[in-house]
Protein backbone atom coordinates (compact mmCIF):
# COMPACT_ATOMS: atom_id res chain seq x y z
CA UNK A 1 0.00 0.00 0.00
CA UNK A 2 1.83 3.30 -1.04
CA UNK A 3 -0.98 6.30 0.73
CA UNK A 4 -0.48 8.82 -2.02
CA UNK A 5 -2.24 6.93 -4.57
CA UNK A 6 -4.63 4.48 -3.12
CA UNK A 7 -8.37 5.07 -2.18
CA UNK A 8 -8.86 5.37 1.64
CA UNK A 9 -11.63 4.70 3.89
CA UNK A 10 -13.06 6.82 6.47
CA UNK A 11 -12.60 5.31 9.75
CA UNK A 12 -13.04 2.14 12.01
CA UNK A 13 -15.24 2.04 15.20
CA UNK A 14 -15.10 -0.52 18.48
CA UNK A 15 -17.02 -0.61 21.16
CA UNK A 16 -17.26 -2.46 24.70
CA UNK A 17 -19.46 -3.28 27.43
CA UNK A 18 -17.84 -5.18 30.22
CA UNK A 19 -20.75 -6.74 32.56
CA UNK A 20 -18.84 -6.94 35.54
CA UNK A 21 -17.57 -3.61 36.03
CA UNK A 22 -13.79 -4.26 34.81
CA UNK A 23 -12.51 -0.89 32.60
CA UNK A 24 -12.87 -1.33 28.77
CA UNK A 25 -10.20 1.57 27.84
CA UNK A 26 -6.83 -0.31 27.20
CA UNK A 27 -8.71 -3.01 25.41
CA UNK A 28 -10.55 -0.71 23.39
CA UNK A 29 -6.90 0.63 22.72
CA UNK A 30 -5.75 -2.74 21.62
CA UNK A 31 -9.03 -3.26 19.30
CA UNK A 32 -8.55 0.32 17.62
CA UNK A 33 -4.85 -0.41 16.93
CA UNK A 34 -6.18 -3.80 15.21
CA UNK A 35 -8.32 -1.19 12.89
CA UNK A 36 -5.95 1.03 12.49
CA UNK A 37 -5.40 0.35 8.57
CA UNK A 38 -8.84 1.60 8.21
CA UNK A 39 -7.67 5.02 9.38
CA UNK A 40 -4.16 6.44 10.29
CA UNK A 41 -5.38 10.24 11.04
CA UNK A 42 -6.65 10.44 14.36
CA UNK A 43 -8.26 8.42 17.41
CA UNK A 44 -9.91 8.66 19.92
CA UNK A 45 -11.95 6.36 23.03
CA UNK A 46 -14.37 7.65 25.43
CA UNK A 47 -15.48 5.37 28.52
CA UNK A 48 -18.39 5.84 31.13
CA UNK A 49 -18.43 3.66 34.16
CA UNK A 50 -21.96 2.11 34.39
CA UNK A 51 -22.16 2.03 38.41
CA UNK A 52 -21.37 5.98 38.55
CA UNK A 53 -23.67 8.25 38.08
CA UNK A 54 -25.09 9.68 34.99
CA UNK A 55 -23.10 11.57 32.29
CA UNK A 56 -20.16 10.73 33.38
CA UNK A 57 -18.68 10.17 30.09
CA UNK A 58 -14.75 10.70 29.86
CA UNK A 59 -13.17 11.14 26.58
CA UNK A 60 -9.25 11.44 25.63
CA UNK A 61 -8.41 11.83 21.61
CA UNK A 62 -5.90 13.69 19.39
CA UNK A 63 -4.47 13.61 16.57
CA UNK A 64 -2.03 10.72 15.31
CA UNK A 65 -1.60 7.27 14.91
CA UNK A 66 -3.57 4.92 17.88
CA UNK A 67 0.30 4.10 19.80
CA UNK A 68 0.98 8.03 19.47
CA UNK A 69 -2.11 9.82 21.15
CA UNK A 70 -2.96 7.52 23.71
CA UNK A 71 0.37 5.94 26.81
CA UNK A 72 0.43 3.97 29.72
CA UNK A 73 -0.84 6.65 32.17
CA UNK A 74 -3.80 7.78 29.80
CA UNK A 75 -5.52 4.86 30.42
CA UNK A 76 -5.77 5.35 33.97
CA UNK A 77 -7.81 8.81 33.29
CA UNK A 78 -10.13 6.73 31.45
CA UNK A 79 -11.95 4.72 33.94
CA UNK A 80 -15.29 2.49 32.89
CA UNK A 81 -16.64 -0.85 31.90
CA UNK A 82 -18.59 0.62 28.87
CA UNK A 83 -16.97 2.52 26.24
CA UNK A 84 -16.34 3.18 22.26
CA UNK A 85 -13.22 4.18 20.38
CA UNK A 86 -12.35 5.58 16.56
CA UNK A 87 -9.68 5.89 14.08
CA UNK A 88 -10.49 8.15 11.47
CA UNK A 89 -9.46 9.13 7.87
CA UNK A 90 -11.65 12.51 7.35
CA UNK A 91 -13.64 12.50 4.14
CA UNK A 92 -16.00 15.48 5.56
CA UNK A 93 -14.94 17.97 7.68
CA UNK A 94 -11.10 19.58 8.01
CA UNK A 95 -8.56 16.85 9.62
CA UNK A 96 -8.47 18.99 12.87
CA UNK A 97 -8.64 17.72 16.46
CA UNK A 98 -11.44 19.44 16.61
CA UNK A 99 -13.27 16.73 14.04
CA UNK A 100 -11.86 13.63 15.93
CA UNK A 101 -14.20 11.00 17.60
CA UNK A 102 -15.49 9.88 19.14
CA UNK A 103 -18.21 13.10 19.52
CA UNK A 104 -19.63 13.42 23.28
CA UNK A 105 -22.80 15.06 24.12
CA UNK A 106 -24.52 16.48 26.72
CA UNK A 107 -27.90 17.50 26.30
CA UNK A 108 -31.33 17.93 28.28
CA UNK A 109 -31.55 14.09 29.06
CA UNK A 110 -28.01 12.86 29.42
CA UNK A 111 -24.96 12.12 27.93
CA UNK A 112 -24.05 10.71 24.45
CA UNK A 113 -21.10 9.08 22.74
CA UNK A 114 -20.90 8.52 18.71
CA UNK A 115 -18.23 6.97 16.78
CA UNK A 116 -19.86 6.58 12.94
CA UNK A 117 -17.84 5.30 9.45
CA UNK A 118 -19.63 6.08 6.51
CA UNK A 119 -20.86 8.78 4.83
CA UNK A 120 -24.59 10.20 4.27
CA UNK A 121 -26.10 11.59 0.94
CA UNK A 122 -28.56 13.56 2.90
CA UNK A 123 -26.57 15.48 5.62
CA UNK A 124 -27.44 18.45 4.52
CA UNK A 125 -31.61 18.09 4.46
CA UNK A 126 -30.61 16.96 8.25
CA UNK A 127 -28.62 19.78 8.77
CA UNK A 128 -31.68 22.38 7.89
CA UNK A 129 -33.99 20.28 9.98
CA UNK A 130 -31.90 20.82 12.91
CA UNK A 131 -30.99 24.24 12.47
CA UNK A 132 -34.77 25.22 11.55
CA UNK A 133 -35.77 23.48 14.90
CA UNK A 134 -32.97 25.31 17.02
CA UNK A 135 -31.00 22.16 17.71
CA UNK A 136 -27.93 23.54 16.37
CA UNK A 137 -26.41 26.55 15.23
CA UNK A 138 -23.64 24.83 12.77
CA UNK A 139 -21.90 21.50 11.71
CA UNK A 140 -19.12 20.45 10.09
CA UNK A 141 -19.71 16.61 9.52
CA UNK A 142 -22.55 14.43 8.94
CA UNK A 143 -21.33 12.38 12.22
CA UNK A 144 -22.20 15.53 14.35
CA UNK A 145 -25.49 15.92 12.51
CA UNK A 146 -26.42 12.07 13.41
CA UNK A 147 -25.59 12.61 17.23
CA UNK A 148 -27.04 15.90 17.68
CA UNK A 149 -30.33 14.71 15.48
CA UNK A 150 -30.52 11.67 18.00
CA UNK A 151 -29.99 13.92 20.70
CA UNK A 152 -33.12 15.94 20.03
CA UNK A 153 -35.34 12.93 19.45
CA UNK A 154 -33.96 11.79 22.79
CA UNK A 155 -36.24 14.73 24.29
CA UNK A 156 -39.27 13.34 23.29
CA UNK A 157 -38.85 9.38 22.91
CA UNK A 158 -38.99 7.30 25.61
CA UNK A 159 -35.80 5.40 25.22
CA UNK A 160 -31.97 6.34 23.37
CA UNK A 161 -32.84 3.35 21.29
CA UNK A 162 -36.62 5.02 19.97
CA UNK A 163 -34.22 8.40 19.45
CA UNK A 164 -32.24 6.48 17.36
CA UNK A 165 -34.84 4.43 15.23
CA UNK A 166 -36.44 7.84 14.61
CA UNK A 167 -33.03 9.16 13.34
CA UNK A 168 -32.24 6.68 11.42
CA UNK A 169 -35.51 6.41 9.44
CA UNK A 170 -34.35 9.74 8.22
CA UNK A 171 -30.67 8.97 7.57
CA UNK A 172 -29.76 7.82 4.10
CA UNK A 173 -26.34 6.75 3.15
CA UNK A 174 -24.00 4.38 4.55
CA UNK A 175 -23.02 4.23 8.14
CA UNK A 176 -21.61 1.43 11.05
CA UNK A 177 -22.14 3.33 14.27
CA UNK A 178 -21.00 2.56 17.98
CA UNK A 179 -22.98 4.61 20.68
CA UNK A 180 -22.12 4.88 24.12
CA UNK A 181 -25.26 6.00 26.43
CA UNK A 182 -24.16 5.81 30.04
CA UNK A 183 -25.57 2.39 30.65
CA UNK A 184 -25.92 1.17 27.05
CA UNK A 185 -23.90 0.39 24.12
CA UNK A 186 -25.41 0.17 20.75
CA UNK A 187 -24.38 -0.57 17.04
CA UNK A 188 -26.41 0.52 14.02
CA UNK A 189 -25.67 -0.45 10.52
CA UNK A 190 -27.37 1.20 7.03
CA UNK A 191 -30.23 -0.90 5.97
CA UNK A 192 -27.87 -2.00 2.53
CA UNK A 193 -25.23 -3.21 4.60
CA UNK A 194 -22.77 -0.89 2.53
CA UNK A 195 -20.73 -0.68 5.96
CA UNK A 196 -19.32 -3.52 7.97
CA UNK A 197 -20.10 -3.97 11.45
CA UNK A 198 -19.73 -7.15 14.17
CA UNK A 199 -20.37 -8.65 17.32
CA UNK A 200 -18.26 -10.73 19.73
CA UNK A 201 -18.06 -11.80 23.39
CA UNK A 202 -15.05 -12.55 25.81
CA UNK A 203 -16.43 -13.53 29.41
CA UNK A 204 -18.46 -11.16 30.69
CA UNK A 205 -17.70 -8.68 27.63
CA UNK A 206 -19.42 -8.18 24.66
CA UNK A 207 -17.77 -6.27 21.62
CA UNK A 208 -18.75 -4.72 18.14
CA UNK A 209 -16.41 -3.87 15.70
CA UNK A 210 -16.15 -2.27 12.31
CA UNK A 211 -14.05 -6.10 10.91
CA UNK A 212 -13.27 -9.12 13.25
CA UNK A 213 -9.81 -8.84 13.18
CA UNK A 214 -10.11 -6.57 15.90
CA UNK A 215 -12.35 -9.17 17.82
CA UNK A 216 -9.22 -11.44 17.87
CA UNK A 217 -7.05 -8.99 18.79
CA UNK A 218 -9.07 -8.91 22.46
CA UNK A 219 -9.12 -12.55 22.23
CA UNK A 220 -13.10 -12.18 21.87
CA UNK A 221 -14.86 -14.72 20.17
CA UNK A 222 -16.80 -13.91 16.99
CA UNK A 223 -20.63 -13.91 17.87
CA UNK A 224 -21.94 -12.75 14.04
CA UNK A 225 -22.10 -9.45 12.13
CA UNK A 226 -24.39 -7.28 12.79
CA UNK A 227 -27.27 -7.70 9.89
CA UNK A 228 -28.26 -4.74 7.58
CA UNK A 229 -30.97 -2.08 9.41
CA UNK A 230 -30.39 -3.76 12.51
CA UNK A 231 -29.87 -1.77 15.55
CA UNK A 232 -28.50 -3.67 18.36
CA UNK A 233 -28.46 -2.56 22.48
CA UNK A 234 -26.35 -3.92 24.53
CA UNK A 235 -26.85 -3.55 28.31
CA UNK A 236 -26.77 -5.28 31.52
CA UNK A 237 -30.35 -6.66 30.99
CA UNK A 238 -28.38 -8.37 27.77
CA UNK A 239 -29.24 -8.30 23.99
CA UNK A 240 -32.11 -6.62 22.18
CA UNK A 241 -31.75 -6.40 18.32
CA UNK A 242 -34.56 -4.22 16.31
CA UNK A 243 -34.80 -5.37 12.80
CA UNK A 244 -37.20 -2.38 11.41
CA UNK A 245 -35.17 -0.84 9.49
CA UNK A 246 -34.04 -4.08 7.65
CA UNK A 247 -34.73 -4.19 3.72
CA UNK A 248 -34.63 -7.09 1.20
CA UNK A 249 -32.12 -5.01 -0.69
CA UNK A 250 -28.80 -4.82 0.20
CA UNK A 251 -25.66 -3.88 -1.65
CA UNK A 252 -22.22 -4.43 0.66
CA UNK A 253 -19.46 -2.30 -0.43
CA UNK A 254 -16.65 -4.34 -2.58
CA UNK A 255 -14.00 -2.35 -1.71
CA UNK A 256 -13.70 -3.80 2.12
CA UNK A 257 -12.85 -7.20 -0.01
CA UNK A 258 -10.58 -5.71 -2.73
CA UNK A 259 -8.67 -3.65 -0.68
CA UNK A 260 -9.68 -1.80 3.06
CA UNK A 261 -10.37 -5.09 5.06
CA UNK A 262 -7.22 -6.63 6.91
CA UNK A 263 -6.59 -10.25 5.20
CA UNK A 264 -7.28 -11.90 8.53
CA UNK A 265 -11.12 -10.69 8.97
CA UNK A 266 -14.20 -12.10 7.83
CA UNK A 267 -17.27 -9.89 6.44
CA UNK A 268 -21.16 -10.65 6.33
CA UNK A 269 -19.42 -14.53 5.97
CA UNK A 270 -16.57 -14.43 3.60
CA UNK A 271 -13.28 -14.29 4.43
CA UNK A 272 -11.14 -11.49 2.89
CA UNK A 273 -8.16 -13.40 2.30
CA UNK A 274 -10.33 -16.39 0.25
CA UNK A 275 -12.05 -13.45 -1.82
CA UNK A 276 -8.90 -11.92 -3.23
CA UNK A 277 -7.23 -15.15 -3.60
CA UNK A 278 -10.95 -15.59 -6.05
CA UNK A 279 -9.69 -11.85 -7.68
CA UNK A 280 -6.45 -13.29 -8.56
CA UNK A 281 -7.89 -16.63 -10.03
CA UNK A 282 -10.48 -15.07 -11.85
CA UNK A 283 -7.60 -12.25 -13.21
CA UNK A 284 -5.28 -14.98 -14.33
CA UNK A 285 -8.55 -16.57 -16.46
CA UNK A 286 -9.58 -13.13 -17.73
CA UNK A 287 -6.22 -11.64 -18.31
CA UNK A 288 -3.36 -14.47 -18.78
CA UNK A 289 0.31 -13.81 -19.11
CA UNK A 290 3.19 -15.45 -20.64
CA UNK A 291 5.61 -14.77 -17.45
CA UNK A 292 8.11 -16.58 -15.17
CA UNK A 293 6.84 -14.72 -11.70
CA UNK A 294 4.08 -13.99 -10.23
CA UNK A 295 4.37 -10.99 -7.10
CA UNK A 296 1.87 -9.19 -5.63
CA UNK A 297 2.55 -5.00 -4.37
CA UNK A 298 2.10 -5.13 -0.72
CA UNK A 299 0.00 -5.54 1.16
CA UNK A 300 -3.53 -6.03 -0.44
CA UNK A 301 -1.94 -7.28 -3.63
CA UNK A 302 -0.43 -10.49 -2.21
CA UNK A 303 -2.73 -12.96 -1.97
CA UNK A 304 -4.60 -11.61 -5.17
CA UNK A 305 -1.15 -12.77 -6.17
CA UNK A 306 -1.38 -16.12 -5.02
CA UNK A 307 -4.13 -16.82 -6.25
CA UNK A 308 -3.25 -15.49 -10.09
CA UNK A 309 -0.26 -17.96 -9.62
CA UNK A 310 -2.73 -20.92 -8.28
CA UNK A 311 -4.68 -20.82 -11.62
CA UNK A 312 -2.04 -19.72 -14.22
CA UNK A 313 0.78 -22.49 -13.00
CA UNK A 314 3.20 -18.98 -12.77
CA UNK A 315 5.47 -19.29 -9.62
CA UNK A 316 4.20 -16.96 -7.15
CA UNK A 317 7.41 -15.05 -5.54
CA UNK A 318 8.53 -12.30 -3.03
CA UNK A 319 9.77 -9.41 -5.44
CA UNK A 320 9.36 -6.47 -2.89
CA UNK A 321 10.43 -5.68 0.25
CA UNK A 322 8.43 -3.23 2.18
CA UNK A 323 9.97 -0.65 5.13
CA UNK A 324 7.28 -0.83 7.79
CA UNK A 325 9.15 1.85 9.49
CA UNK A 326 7.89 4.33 7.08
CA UNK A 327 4.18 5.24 6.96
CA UNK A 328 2.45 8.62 7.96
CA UNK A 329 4.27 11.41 8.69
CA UNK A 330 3.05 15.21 9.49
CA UNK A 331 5.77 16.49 7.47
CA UNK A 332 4.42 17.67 4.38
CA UNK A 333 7.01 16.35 1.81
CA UNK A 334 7.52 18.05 -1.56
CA UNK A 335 6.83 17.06 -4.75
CA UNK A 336 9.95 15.81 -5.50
CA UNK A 337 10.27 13.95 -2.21
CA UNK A 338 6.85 12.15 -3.08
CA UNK A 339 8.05 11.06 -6.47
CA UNK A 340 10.92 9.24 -4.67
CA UNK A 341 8.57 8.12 -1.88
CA UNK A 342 7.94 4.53 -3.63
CA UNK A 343 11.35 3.84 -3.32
CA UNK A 344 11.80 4.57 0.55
CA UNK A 345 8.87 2.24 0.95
CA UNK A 346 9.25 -0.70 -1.10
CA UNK A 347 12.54 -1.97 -2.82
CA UNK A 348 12.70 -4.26 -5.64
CA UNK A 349 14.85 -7.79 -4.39
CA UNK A 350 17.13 -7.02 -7.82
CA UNK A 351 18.25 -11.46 -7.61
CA UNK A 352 14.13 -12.73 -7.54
CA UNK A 353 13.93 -10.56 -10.90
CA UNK A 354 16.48 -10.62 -12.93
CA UNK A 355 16.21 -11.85 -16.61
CA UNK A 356 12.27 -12.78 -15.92
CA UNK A 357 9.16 -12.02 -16.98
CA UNK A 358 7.13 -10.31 -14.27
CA UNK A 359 3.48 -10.47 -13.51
CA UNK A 360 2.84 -7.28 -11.13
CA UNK A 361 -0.90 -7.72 -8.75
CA UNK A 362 -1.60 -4.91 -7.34
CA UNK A 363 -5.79 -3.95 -6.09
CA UNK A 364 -6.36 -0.55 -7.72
CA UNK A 365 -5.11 1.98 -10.12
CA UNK A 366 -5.97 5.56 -9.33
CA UNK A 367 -3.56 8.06 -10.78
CA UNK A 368 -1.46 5.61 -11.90
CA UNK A 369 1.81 7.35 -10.26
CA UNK A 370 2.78 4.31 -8.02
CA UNK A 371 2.51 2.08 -10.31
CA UNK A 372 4.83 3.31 -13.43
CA UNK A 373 7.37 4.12 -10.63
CA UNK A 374 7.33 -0.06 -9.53
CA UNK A 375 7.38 -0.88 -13.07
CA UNK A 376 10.89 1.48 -13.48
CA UNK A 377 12.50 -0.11 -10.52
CA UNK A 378 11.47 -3.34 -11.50
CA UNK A 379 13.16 -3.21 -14.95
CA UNK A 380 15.75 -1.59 -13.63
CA UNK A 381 16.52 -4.20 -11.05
CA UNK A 382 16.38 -6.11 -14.71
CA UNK A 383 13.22 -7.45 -15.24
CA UNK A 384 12.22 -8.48 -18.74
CA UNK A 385 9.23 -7.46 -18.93
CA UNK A 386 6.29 -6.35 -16.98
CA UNK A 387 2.63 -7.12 -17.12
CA UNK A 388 0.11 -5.83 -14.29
CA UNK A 389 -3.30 -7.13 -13.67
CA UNK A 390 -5.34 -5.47 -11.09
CA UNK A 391 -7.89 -6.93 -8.82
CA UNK A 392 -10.62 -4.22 -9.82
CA UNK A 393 -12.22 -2.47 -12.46
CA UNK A 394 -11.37 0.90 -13.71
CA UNK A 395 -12.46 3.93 -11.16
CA UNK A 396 -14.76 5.73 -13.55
CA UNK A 397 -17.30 7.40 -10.88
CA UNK A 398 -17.65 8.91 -7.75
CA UNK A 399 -18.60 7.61 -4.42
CA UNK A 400 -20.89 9.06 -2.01
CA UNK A 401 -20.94 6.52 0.90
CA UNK A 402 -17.71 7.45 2.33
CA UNK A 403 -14.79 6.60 0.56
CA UNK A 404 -12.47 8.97 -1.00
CA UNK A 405 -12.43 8.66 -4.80
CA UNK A 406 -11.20 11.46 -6.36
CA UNK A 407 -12.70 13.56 -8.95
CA UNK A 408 -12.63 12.14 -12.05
CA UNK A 409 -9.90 14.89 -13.23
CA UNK A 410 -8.15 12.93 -10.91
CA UNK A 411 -8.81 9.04 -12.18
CA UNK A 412 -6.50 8.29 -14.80
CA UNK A 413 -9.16 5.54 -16.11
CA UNK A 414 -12.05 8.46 -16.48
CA UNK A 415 -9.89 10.46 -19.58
CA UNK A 416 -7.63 7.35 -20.80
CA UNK A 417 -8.08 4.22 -22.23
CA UNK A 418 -6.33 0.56 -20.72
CA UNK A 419 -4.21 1.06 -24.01
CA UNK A 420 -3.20 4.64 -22.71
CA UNK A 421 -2.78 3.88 -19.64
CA UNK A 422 -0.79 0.61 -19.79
CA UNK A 423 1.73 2.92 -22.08
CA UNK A 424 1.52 6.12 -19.71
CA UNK A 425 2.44 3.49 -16.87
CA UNK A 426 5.09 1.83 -18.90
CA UNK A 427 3.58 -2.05 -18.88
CA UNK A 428 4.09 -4.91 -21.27
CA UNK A 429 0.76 -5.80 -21.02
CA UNK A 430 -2.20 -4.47 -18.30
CA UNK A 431 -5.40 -5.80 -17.59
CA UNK A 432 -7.98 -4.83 -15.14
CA UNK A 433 -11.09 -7.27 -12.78
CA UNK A 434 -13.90 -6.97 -15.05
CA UNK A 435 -17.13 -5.49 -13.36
CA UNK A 436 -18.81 -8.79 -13.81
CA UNK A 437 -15.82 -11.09 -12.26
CA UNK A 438 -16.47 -9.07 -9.50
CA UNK A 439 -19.35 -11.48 -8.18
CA UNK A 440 -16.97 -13.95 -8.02
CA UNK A 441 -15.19 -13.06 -5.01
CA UNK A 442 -17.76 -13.08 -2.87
CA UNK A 443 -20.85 -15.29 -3.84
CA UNK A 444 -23.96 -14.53 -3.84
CA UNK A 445 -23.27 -11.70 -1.89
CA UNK A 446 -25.56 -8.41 -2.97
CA UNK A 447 -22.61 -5.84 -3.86
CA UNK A 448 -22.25 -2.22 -4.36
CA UNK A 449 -20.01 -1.59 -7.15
CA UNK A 450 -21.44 1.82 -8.00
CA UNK A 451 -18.08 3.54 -8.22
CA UNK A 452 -16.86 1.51 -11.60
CA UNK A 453 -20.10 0.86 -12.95
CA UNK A 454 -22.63 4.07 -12.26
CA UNK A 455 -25.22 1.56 -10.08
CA UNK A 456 -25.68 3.37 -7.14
CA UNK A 457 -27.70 1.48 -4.53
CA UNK A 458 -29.99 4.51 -3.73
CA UNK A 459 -30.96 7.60 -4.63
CA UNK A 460 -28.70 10.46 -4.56
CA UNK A 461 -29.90 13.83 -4.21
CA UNK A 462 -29.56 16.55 -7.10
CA UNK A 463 -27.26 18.32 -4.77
CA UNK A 464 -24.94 15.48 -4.62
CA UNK A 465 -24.92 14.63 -8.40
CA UNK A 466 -21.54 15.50 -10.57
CA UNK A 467 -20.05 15.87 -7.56
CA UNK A 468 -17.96 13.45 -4.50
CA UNK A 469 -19.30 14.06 -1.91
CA UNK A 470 -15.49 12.90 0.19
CA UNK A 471 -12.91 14.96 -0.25
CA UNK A 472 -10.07 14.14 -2.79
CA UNK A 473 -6.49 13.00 -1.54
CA UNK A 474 -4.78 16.07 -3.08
CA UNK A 475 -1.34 14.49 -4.60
């Protein structure tokens, strides 16, 4: 994964409820760092102890990676058995502190705690509502307009959980939230599914999480995803699931299997690693190669790899090796310095390549910068020639449900042709997942694919149209 050209995802949520009393907050820590490739901007946890007294809600976040905001002696200003944590990639709002969840708040009948991934087409009709109605002033993100819309329903329902149902009948758009009342926790995912969401139990603790690698990482045990339009409370009284907002239509975002997901989780059933393994057969079918190596670009490209070398009889071989030392940094580099920034992350191993014929995997093509710059190393390390095949379509559209393609300006596949763009990249031969191979990796498994071929799984508002509604990775 090199960050300046790949698509991102907003953020990962986690949430805990420990039933006999014991504090959730370095556990929490351990689940967001599990979900940290799912957002490397800023973090954030906030606990409330269930025995204390109401609104007692403590919150610590900043900005940085999950082992940079939060130390040893944070966690003991974090006391409580209940509590919900964040990593975040911003797609709306500025990447400020400011915008960081967790959001906490405190309103006419208690306290509130929202971490949300996903994005809404219909913030802005919200927005008016609330600011007609006197709820708010101003907002900067659609996650502020879902807590502070559930925190005025919360005034005249009878329960958080009726607030919520009555919010999110209005909410449209993709979203996995964790909420933190100050004796319940709850998860809510959209009615498609678009957004990933879990549940597991250790003991005495139950846990939702945005993928279940972060499950493991507590050493919970998977209980089952959370199902589309379900809204599940979790308190001491145990488990109460509300299916009314459940649909026969779904449409689960394909992206979490092509790329976002960690290779050890499973989603709504399939396992991530066995779906691009799928990508990689089904690319070697589509698109073969007359090579003597197969290598994937790491990480989300390997097993896509494997699986291109499983069908085509290719060896499958470590060509790169990647500097995990080298990631984020708040130093803005310069243009220059980006161009070489491939190379301080990923060397070519010159002796696996030499005199062969290459077959490059890699999951997406956005700009197309990375990828010319790993096809000049590699025939300069002496490779003979090099053929890419990519593990999804072309990114022709934009998406609205939280992810950050750019505008098409910015998509090399939205003003270029494969011919072009196999020459602009410098490739012997390129060849992309076709939109209807896609199915393959996951089953029967209803998918949302609207970003490569226009299909959008709702509505979207005029306002919206011609227009991402994420903000584009400048470059």
């Amino acid at each position: 994964m090199i960050a300046d050209d790949k698509i991102k995802e907003e953020c990962g949520v986690f949430g805990m409820y420990c039933l006999d009393g014991t504090s959730v907050a370095k556990d929490i820590y351990y689940g967001l760092s599990a979900l940290q490739h799912r957002g490397q901007e800023s973090c954030g946890i906030a606990v409330s102890d269930t025995s204390g007294p109401l609104g007692n809600l403590r919150i610590h976040k900043g900005m940085g990676l999950v082992n940079e905001v939060f130390k040893e002696e944070t966690f003991s200003l974090l006391p409580g058995n209940l509590g919900i944590g964040h990593v975040r990639y911003s797609t709306t709002g500025a990447a400020t502190r400011s915008n960081a969840q967790p959001l906490v708040l405190n309103y006419v009948k208690g306290t509130l705690a929202l971490a949300h991934n996903g994005n809404l087409v219909n913030t802005s009709v919200l927005r008016r509502e609330l600011v007609q109605t006197g709820a708010i002033f101003h907002t900067t993100t659609d996650s502020e307009v879902i807590a502070h819309y559930i925190a005025r329903e919360r005034v005249q329902s009878s329960s958080v959980e009726e607030a919520i149902i009555r919010t999110a009948h209005k909410m449209k758009g993709a979203y996995g939230l964790v909420i933190a009342s100050p004796r319940k926790l709850i998860a809510v995912r959209d009615p498609f599914g678009l957004k990933p969401l879990c549940l597991g139990k250790r003991d005495h603790t139950y846990i939702i999480a945005s993928e279940s690698c972060a499950l493991t990482a507590v050493g919970a045990t998977f209980i089952r995803d959370i199902r589309p339009g379900e809204i599940l409370s979790i308190s001491e009284k145990g488990l109460e699931s509300n299916l009314e907002l459940s649909q026969e239509k779904q449409a689960h975002c394909i992206f979490e299997y092509i790329y976002f997901a960690r290779l050890d989780s499973r989603l709504d059933g399939i396992s991530v690693y066995e779906a691009r393994l799928r990508a990689g057969h089904a690319l070697a079918k589509a698109y073969p190669a007359e090579a003597d190596l197969v290598c994937g670009v790491p990480d989300s490209g390997l097993a896509a790899a494997e699986g291109f070398a499983q069908e085509s009889g290719i060896p499958f071989g470590m060509v790169f090796f990647k500097n995990s030392y080298v990631g984020r940094t708040f130093i803005k580099p310069t243009q220059k310095e980006r161009e070489s920034g491939v190379a301080l992350k990923l060397n070519v191993l010159e002796s696996a390549v030499r005199g062969k014929r290459v077959v490059v995997v890699d999951d997406s093509i956005v700009r197309g910068t990375t990828i010319a710059k790993l096809i000049r190393l590699l025939k300069e390390a002496g490779a003979l020639s090099v053929h890419v095949r990519i593990c999804s379509p072309p990114f022709l559209y934009p998406c609205y449900f939280g992810t950050d393609v750019p505008s098409n300006k910015q998509l090399i596949a939205s003003s270029h042709s494969v011919e072009q763009i196999r020459d602009m990249i410098g490739a012997d031969s390129l060849g992309y997942m076709k939109v209807e191979d896609l199915q393959s990796m996951v089953g029967d498994l209803p998918l949302c694919r609207a970003c490569f071929d226009d299909q959008y799984p709702m509505e979207i508002p005029k306002e919206q149209e011609g227009k991402n509604s994420v903000i584009a990775l400048e470059v």
